[in-house]
C-alpha atoms as a PDB file:
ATOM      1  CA  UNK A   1      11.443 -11.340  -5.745  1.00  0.00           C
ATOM      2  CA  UNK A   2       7.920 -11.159  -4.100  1.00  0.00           C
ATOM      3  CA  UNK A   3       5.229  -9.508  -6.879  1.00  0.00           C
ATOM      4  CA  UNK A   4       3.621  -6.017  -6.111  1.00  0.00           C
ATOM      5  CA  UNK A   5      -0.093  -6.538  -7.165  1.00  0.00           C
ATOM      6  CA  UNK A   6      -2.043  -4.288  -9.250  1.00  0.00           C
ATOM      7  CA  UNK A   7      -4.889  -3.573  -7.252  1.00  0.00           C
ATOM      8  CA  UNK A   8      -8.427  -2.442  -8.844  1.00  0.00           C
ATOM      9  CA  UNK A   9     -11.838  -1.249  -8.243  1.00  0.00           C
ATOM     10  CA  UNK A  10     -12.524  -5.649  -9.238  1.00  0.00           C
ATOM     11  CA  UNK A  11     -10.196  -6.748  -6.875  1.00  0.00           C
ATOM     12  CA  UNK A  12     -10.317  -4.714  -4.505  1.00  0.00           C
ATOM     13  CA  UNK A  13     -12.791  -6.562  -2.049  1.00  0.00           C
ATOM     14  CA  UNK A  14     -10.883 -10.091  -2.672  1.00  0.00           C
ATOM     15  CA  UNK A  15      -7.189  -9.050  -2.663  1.00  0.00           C
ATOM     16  CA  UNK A  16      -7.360  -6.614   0.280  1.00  0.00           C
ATOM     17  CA  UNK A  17     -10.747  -7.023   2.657  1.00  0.00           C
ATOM     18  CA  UNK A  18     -10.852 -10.497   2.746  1.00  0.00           C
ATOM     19  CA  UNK A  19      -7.436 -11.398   2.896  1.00  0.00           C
ATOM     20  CA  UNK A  20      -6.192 -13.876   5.478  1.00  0.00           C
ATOM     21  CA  UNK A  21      -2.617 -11.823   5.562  1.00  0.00           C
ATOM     22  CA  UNK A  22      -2.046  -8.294   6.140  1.00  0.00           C
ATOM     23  CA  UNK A  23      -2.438  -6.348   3.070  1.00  0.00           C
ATOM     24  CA  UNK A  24      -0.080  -3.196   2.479  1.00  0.00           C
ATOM     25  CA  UNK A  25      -1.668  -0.762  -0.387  1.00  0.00           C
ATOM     26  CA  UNK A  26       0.553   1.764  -2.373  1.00  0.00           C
ATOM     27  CA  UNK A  27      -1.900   4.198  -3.432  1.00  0.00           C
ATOM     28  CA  UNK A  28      -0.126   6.280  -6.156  1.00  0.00           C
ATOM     29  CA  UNK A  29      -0.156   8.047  -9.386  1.00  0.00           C
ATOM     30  CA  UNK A  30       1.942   7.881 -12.677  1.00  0.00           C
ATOM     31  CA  UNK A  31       2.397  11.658 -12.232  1.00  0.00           C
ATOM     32  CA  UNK A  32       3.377  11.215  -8.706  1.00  0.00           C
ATOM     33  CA  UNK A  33       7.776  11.875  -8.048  1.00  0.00           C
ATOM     34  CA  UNK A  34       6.973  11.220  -4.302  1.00  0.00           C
ATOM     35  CA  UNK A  35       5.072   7.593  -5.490  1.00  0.00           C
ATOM     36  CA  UNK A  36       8.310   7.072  -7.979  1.00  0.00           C
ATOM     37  CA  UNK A  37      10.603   7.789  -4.736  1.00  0.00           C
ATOM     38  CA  UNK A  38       9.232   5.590  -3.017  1.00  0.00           C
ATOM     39  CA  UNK A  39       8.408   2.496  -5.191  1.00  0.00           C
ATOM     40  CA  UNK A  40      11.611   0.851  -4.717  1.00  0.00           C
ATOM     41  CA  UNK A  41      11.149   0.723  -0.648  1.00  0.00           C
ATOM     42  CA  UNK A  42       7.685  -0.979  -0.936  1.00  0.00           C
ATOM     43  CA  UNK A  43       9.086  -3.518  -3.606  1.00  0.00           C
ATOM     44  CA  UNK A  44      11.997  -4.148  -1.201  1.00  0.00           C
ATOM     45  CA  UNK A  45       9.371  -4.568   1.575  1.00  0.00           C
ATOM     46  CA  UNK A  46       7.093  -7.000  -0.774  1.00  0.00           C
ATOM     47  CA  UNK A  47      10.524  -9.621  -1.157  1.00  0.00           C
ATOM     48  CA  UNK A  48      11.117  -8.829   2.453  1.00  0.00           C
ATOM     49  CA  UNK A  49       8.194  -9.737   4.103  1.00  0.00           C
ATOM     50  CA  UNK A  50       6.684 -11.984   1.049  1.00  0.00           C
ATOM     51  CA  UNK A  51       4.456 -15.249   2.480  1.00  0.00           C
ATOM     52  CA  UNK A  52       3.656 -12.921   5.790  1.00  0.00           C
ATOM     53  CA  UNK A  53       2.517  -9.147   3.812  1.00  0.00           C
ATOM     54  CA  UNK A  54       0.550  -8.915   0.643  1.00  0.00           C
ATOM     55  CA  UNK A  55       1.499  -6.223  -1.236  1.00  0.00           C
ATOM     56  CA  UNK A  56      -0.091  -3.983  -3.995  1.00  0.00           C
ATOM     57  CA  UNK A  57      -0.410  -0.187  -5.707  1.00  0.00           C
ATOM     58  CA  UNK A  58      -3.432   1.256  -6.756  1.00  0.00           C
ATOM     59  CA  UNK A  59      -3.380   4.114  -9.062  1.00  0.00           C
ATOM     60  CA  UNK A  60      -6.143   6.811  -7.679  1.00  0.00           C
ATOM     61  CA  UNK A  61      -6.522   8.028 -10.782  1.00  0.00           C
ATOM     62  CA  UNK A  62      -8.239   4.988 -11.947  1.00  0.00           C
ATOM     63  CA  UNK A  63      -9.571   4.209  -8.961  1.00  0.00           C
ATOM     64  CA  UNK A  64     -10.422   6.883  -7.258  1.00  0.00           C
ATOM     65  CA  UNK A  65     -13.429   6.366  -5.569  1.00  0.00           C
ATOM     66  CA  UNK A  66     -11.504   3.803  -3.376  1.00  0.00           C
ATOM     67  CA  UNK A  67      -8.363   6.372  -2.282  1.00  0.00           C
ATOM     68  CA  UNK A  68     -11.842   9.264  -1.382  1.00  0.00           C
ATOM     69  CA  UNK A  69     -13.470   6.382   1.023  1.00  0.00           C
ATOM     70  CA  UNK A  70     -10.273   5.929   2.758  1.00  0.00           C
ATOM     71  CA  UNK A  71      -9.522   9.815   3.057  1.00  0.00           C
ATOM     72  CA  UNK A  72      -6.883   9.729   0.722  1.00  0.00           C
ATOM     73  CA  UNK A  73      -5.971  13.343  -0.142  1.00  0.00           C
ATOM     74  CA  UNK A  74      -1.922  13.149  -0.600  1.00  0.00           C
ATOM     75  CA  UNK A  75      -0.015  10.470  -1.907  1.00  0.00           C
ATOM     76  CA  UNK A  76       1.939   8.216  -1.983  1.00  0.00           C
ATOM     77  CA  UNK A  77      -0.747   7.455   1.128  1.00  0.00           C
ATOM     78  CA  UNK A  78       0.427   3.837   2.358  1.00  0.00           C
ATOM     79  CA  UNK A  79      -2.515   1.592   3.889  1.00  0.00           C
ATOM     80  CA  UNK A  80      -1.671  -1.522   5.942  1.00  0.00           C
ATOM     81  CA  UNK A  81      -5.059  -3.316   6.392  1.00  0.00           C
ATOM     82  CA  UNK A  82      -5.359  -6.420   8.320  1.00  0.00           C
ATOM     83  CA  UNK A  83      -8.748  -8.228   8.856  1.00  0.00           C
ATOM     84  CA  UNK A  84     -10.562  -5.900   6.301  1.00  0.00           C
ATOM     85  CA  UNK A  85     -10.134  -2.807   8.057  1.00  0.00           C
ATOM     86  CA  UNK A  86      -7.293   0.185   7.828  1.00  0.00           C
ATOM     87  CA  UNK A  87      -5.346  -0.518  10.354  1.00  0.00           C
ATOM     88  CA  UNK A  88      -1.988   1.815   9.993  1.00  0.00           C
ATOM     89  CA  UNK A  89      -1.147   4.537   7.312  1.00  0.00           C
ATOM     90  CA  UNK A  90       1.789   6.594   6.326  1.00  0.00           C
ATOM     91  CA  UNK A  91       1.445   9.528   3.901  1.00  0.00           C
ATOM     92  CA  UNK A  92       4.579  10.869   1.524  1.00  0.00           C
ATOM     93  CA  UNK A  93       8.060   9.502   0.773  1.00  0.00           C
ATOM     94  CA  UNK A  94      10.395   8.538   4.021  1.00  0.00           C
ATOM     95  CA  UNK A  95      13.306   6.120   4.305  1.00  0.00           C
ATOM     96  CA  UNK A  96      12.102   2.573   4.166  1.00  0.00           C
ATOM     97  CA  UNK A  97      12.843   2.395   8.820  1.00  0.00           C
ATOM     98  CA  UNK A  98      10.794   5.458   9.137  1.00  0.00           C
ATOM     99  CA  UNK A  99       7.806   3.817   7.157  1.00  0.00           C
ATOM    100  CA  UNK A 100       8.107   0.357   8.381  1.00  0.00           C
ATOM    101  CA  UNK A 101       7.650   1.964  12.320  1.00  0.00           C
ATOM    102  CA  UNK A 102       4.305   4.503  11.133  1.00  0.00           C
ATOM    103  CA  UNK A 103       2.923   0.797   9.162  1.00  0.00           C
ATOM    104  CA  UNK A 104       3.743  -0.917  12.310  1.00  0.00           C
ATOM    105  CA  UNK A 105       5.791  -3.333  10.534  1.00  0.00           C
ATOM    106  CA  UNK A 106       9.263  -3.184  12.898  1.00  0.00           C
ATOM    107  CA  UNK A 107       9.467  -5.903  14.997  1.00  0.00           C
END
């Protein structure tokens, strides 16, 4: 099973601007049901797609001054970045097909 990483205001820059793959980013919230809904789907897409998609959660209540320079207002708010920049997003809980296709993931 591929490892969601926990992703930080220190890691940030290293784990998801600068890396070489495609970096999907779960921001969410303890408090969050949608974020708890959906947690499985990204974990199934993290063994799925794991050596070609890096992925990670970061909690906005901890690190919130990321989620308000992307323009996160709602979550779960899922960020595909690729090359450093924001490339797709999807906002709320949806079946796993539905997400993949806003991300840009399906093939």
């Amino acid at each position: 099973m591929a490892d969601v990483l926990e992703i930080t205001q220190d890691n940030f820059q290293s784990v998801v601007l600068e890396n070489p793959h495609p970096v999907l980013v779960d921001f969410w919230a303890e408090w969050c049901g949608p974020c708890r809904t959906i947690a499985p789907v990204v974990e199934q897409i993290a063994t799925e797609r794991a050596g070609t998609l890096v992925v990670g959660k970061l909690d906005v209540d901890k690190h919130g001054t990321i989620a308000a320079h992307y323009g996160v207002q709602g979550i779960p708010f899922l960020g595909l970045f690729e090359n450093g920049q924001l490339t797709h997003q999807a906002v709320g809980a949806m079946p796993k097909a539905q997400l993949e296709k806003q991300l840009g993931l399906t093939q």
